[in-house]
C-alpha atoms as a PDB file:
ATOM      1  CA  UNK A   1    -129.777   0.553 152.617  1.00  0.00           C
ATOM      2  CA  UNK A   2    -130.020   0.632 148.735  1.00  0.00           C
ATOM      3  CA  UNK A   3    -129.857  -3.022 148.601  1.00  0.00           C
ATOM      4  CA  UNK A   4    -131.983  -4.032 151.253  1.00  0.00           C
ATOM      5  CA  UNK A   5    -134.654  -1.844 148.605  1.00  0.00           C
ATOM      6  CA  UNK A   6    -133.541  -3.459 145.844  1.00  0.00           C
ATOM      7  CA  UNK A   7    -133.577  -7.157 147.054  1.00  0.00           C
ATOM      8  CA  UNK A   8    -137.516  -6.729 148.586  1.00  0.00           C
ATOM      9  CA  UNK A   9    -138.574  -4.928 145.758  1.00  0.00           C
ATOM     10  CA  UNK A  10    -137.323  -7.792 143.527  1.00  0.00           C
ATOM     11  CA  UNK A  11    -138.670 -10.629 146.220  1.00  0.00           C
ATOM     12  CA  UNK A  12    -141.712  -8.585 145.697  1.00  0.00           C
ATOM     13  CA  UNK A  13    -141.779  -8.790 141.864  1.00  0.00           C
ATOM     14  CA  UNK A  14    -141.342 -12.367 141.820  1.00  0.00           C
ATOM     15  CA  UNK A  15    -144.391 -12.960 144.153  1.00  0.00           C
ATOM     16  CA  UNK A  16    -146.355 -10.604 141.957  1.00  0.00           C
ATOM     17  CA  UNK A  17    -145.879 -12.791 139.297  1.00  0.00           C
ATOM     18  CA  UNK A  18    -147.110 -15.642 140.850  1.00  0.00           C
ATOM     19  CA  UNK A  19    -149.885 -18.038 138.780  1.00  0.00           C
ATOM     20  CA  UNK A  20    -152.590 -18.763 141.661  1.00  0.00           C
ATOM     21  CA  UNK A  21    -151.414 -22.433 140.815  1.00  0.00           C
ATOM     22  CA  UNK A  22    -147.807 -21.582 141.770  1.00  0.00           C
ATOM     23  CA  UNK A  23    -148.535 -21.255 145.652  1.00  0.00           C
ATOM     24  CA  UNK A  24    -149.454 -24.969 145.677  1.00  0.00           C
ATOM     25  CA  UNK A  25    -146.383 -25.418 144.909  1.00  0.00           C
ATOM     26  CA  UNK A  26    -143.199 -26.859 147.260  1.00  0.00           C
ATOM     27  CA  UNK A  27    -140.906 -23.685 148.097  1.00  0.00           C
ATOM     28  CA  UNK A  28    -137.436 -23.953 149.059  1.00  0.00           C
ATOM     29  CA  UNK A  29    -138.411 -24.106 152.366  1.00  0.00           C
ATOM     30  CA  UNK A  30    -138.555 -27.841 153.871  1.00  0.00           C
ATOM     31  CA  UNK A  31    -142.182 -28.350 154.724  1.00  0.00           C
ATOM     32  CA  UNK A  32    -143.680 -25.200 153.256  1.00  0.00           C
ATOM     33  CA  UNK A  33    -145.594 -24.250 150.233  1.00  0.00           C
ATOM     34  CA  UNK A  34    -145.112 -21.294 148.182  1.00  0.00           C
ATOM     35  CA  UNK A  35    -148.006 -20.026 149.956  1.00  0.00           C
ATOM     36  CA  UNK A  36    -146.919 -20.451 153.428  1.00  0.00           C
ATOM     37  CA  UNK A  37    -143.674 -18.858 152.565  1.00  0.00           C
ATOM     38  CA  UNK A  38    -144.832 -15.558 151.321  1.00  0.00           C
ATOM     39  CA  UNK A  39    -147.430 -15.506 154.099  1.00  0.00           C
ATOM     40  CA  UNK A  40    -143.805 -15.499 155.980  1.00  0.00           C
ATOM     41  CA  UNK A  41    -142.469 -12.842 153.950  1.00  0.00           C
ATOM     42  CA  UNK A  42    -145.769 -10.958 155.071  1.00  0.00           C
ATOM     43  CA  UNK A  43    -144.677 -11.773 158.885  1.00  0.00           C
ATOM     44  CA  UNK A  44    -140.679 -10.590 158.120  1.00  0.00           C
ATOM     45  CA  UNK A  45    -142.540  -7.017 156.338  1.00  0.00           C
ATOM     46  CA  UNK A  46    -144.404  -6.269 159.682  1.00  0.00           C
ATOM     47  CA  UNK A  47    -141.077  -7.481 161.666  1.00  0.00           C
ATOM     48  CA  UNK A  48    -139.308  -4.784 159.582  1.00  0.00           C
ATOM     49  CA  UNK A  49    -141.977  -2.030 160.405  1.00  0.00           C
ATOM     50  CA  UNK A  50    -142.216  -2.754 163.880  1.00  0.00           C
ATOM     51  CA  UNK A  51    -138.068  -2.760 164.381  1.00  0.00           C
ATOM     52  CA  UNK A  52    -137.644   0.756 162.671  1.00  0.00           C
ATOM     53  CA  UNK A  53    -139.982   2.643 165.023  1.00  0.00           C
ATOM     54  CA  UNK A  54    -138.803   0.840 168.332  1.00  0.00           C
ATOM     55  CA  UNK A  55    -135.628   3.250 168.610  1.00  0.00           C
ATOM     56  CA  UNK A  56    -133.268   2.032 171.192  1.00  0.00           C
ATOM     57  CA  UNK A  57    -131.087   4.170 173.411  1.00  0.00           C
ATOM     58  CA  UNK A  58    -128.833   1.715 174.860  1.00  0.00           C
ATOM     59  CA  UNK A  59    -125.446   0.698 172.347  1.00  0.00           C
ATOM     60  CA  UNK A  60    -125.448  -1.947 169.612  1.00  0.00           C
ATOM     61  CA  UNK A  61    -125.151  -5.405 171.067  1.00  0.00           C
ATOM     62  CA  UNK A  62    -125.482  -6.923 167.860  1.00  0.00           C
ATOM     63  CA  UNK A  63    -124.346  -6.298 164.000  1.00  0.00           C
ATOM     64  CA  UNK A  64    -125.561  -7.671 160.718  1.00  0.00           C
ATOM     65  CA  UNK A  65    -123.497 -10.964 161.419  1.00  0.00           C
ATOM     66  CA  UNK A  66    -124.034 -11.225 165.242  1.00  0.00           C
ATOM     67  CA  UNK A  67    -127.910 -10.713 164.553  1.00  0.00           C
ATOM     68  CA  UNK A  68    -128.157 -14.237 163.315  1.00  0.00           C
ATOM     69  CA  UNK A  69    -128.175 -17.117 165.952  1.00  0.00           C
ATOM     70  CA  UNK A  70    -126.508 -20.361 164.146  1.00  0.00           C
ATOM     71  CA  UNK A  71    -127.507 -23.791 164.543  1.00  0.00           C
ATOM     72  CA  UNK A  72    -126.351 -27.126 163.037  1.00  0.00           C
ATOM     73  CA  UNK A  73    -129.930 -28.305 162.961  1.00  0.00           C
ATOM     74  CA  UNK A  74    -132.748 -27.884 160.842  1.00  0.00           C
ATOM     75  CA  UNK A  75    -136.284 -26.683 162.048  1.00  0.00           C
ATOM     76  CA  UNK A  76    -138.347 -29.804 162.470  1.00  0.00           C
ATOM     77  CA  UNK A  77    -141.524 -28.299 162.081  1.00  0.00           C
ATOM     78  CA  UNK A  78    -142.568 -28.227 165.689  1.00  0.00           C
ATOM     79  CA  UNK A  79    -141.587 -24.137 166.156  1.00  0.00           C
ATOM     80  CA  UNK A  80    -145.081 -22.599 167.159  1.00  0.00           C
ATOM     81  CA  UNK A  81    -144.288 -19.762 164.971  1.00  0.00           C
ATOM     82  CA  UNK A  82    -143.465 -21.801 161.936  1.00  0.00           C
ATOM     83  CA  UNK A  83    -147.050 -24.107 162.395  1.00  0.00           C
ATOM     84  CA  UNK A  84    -148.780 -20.622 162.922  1.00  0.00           C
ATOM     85  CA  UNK A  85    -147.469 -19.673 159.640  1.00  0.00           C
ATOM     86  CA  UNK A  86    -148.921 -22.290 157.883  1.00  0.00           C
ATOM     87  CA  UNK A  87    -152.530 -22.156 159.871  1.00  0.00           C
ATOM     88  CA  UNK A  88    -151.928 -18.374 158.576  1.00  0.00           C
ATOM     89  CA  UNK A  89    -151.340 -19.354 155.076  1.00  0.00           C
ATOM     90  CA  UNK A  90    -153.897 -21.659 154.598  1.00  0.00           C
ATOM     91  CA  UNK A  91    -156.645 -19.315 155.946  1.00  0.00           C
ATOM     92  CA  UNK A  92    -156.267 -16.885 153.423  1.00  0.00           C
ATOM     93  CA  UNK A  93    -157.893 -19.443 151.130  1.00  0.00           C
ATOM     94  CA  UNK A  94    -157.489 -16.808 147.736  1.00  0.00           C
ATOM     95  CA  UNK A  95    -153.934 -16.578 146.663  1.00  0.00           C
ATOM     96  CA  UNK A  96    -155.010 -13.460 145.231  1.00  0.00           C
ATOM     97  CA  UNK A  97    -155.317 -12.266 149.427  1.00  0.00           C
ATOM     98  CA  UNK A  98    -151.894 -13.118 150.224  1.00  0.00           C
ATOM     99  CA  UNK A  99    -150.787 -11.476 147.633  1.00  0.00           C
ATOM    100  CA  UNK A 100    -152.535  -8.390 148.113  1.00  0.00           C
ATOM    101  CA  UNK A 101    -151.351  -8.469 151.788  1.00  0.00           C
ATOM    102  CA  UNK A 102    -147.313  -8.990 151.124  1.00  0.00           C
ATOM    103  CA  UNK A 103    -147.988  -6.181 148.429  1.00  0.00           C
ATOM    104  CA  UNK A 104    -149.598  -3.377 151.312  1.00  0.00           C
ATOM    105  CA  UNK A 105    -147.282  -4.766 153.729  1.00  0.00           C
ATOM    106  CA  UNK A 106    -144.119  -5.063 152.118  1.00  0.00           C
ATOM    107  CA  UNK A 107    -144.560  -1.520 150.225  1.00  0.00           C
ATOM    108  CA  UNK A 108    -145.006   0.262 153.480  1.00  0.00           C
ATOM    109  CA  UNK A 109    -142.104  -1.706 154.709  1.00  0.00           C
ATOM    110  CA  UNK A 110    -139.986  -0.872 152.172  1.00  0.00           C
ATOM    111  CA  UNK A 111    -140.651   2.781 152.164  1.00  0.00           C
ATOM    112  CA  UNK A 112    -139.738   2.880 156.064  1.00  0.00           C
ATOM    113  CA  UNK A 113    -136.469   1.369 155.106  1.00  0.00           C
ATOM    114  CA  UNK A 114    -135.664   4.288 152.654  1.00  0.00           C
ATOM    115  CA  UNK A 115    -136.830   6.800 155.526  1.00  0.00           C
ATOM    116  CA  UNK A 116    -134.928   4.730 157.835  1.00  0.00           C
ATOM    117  CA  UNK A 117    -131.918   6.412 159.545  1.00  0.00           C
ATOM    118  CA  UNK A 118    -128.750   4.035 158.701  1.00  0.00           C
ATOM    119  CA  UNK A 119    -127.117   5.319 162.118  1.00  0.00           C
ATOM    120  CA  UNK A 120    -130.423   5.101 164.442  1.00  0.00           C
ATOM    121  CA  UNK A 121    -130.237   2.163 167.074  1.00  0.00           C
ATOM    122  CA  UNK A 122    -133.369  -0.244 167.075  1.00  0.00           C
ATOM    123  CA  UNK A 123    -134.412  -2.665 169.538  1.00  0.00           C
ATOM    124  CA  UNK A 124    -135.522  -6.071 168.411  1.00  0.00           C
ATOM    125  CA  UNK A 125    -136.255  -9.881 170.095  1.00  0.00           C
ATOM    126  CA  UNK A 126    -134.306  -8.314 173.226  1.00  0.00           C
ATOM    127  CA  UNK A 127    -130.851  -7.038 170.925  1.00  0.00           C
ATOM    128  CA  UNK A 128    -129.884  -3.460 169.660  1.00  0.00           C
ATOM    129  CA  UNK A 129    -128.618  -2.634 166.490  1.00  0.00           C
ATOM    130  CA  UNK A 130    -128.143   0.323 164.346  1.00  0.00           C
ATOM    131  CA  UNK A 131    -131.048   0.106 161.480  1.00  0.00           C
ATOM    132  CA  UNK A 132    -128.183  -0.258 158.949  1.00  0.00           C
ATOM    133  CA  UNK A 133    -126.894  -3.045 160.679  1.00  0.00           C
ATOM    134  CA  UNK A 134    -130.684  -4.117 160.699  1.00  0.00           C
ATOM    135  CA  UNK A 135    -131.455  -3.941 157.287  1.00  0.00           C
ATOM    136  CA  UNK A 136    -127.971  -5.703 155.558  1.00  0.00           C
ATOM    137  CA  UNK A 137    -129.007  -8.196 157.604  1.00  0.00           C
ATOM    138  CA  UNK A 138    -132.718  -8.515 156.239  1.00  0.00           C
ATOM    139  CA  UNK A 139    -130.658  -8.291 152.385  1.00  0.00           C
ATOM    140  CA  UNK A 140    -129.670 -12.177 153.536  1.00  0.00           C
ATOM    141  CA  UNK A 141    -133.172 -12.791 154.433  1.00  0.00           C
ATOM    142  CA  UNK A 142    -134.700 -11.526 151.560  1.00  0.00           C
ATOM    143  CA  UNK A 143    -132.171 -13.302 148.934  1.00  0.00           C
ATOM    144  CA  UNK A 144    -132.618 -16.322 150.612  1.00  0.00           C
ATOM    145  CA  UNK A 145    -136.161 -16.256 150.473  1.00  0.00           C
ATOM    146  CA  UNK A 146    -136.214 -15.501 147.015  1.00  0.00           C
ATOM    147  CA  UNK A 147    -134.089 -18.076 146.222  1.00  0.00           C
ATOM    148  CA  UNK A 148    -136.745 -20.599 147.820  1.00  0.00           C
ATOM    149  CA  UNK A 149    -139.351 -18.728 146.027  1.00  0.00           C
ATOM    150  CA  UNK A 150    -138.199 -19.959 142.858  1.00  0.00           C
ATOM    151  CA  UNK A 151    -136.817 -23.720 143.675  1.00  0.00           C
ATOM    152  CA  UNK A 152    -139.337 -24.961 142.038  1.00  0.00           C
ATOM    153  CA  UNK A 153    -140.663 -22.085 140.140  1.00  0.00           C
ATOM    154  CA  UNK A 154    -137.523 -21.665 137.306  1.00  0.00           C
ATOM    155  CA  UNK A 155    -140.144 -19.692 135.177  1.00  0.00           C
ATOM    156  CA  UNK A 156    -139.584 -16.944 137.952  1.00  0.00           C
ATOM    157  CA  UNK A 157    -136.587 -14.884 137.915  1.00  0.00           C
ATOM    158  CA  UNK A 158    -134.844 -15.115 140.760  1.00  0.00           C
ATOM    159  CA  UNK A 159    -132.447 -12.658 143.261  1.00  0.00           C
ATOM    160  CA  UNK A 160    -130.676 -10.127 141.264  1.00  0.00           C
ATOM    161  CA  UNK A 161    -126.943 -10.240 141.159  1.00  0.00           C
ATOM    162  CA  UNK A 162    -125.938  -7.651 143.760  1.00  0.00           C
ATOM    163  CA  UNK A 163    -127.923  -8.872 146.300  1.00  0.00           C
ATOM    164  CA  UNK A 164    -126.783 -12.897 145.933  1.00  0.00           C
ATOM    165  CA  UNK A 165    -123.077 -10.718 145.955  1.00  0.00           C
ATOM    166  CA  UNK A 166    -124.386  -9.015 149.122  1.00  0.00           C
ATOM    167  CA  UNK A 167    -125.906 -12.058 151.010  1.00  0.00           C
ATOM    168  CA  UNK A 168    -123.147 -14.102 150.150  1.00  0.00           C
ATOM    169  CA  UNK A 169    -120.447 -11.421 151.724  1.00  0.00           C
ATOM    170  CA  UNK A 170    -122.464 -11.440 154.976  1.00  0.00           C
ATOM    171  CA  UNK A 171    -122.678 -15.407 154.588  1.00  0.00           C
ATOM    172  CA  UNK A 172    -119.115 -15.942 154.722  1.00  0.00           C
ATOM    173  CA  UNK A 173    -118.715 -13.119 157.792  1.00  0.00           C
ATOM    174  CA  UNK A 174    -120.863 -15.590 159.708  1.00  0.00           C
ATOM    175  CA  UNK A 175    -119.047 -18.762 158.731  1.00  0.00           C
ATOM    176  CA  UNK A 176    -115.422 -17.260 159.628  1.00  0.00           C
ATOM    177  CA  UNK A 177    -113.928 -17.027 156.373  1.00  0.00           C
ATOM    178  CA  UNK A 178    -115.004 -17.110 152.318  1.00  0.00           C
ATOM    179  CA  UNK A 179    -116.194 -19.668 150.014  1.00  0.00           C
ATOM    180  CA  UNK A 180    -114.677 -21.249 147.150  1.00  0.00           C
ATOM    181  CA  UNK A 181    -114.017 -18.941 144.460  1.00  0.00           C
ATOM    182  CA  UNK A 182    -115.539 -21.856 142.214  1.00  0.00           C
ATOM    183  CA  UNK A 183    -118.821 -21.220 144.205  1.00  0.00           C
ATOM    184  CA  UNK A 184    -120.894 -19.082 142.055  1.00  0.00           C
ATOM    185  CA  UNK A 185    -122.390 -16.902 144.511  1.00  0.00           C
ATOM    186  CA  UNK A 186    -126.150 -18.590 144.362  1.00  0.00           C
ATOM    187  CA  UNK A 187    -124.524 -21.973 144.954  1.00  0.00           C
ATOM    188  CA  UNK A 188    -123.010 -20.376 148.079  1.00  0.00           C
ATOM    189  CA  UNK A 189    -125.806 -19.637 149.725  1.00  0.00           C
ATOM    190  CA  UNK A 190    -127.774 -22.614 148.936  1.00  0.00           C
ATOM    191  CA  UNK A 191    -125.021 -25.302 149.871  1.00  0.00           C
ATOM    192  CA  UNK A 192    -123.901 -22.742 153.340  1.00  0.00           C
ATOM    193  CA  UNK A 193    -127.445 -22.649 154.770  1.00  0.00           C
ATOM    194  CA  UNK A 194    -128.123 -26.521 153.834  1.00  0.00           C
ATOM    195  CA  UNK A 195    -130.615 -25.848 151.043  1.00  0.00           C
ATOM    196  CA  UNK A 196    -129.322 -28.292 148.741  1.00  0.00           C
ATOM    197  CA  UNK A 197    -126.214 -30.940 149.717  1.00  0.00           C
ATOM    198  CA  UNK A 198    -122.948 -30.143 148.595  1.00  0.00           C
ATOM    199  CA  UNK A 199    -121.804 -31.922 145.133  1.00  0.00           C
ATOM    200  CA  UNK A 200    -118.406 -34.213 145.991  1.00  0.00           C
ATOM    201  CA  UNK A 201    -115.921 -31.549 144.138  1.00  0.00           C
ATOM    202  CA  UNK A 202    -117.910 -28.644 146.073  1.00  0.00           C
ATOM    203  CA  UNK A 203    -117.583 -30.645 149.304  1.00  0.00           C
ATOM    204  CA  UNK A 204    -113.958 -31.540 148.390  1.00  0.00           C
ATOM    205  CA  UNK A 205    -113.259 -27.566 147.785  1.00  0.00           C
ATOM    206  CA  UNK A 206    -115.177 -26.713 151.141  1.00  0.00           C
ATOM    207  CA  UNK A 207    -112.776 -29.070 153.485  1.00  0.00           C
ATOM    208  CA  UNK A 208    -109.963 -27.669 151.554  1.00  0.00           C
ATOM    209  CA  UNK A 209    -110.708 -24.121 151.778  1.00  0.00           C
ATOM    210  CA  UNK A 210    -110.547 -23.849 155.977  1.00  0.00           C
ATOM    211  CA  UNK A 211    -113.464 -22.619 158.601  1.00  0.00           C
ATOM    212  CA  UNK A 212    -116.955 -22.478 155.823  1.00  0.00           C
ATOM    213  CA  UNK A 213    -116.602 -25.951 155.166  1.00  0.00           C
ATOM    214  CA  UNK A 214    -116.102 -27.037 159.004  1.00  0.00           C
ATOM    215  CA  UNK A 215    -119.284 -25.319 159.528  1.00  0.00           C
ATOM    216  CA  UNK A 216    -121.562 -26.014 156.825  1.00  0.00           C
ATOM    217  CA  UNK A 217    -124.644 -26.184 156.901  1.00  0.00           C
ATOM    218  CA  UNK A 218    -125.280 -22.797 159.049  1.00  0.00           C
ATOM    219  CA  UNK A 219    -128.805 -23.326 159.817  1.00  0.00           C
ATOM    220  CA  UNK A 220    -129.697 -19.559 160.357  1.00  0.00           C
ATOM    221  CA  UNK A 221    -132.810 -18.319 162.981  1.00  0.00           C
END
């Protein structure tokens, strides 16, 4: 629960420091600008707050891993949710909006995670988990996001150590088994969800090292 507040707050810090120039920008995020992805981030904030008062009395069907459905493919733009997004985005018109949005948003979100119950079950797109379970997972979300934040944008920091350490520990429960030790932890994530192609020698380690490098990319949804 502490890290899931410590990974959004710092997501949140990043976008705060945002030049209006910077959300013109490419993200991370094949297709999207910085822009469309915080106006995502704004989407994942009301997700959060809508998941942690839908209580659930039926049993967990679903953990932190499980939660994420895994695909070899990557989104081809044609997801209405993703073109809503950027129709979203681009109607904001001032940066200065968006930002004020993710900022009301994503403070009341994060505040509902410290209130949350780690034990309490919570119903979301048709699964049950406990909000613990809930929230780790969102940790992946978050440093992920940040991490395309700032692909483009080095003058930004980016994720803070214990939360690329957290996101990569869930990373490898959903590929079957660990990365490289080599792998520094950002390099991880980037090369297991496909945001950037694996070098030779990391490719080389990954067929070596067993069931990550069989699966990689994990395309997560």
């Amino acid at each position: 629960m502490d890290l899931f507040g410590r990974s959004w707050a710092a997501l949140r810090a990043a976008v705060d420091g945002l030049a209006e120039e910077d959300f013109a920008e490419p993200s991370g995020c094949a297709g999207w600008l910085v822009r469309d992805l915080v106006c995502h981030l704004v989407i994942d904030a009301q997700d959060v707050l809508i998941t942690l008062v839908t209580p659930s009395p039926a049993e967990p069907t679903r953990d932190a891993a499980s939660y994420w459905q895994v695909s070899a493919e990557p989104p081809d733009g044609q997801d209405p949710l993703d073109a809503l997004t950027v129709r979203l985005a681009a109607a904001y018109g001032d940066p200065g909006l968006l930002r004020f949005h993710l900022d009301d948003v994503g403070s009341a979100a994060g505040r509902a995670a410290e209130l949350a119950d780690p034990r309490l079950r919570v119903a979301t797109q048709g699964q049950v988990l406990t909000a613990g379970d809930y929230l780790d997972a969102y940790v992946l979300e978050w440093t992920l996001h940040h991490l395309d934040l700032v692909a483009h944008l080095p003058h930004l920091p980016g994720p803070p150590a214990e939360g690329l350490a957290g996101a990569r520990r869930l990373l490898e429960r959903i590929a079957g088994g660990a990365f490289p030790a080599s792998f520094a932890d950002a390099d991880a994530l980037l090369v297991g969800t496909g945001r950037r192609a694996a070098t030779p020698a990391e490719r080389t380690a990954l067929g070596a090292h067993g069931a990550p490098g069989a699966k990689v990319p994990l395309v997560l949804g």
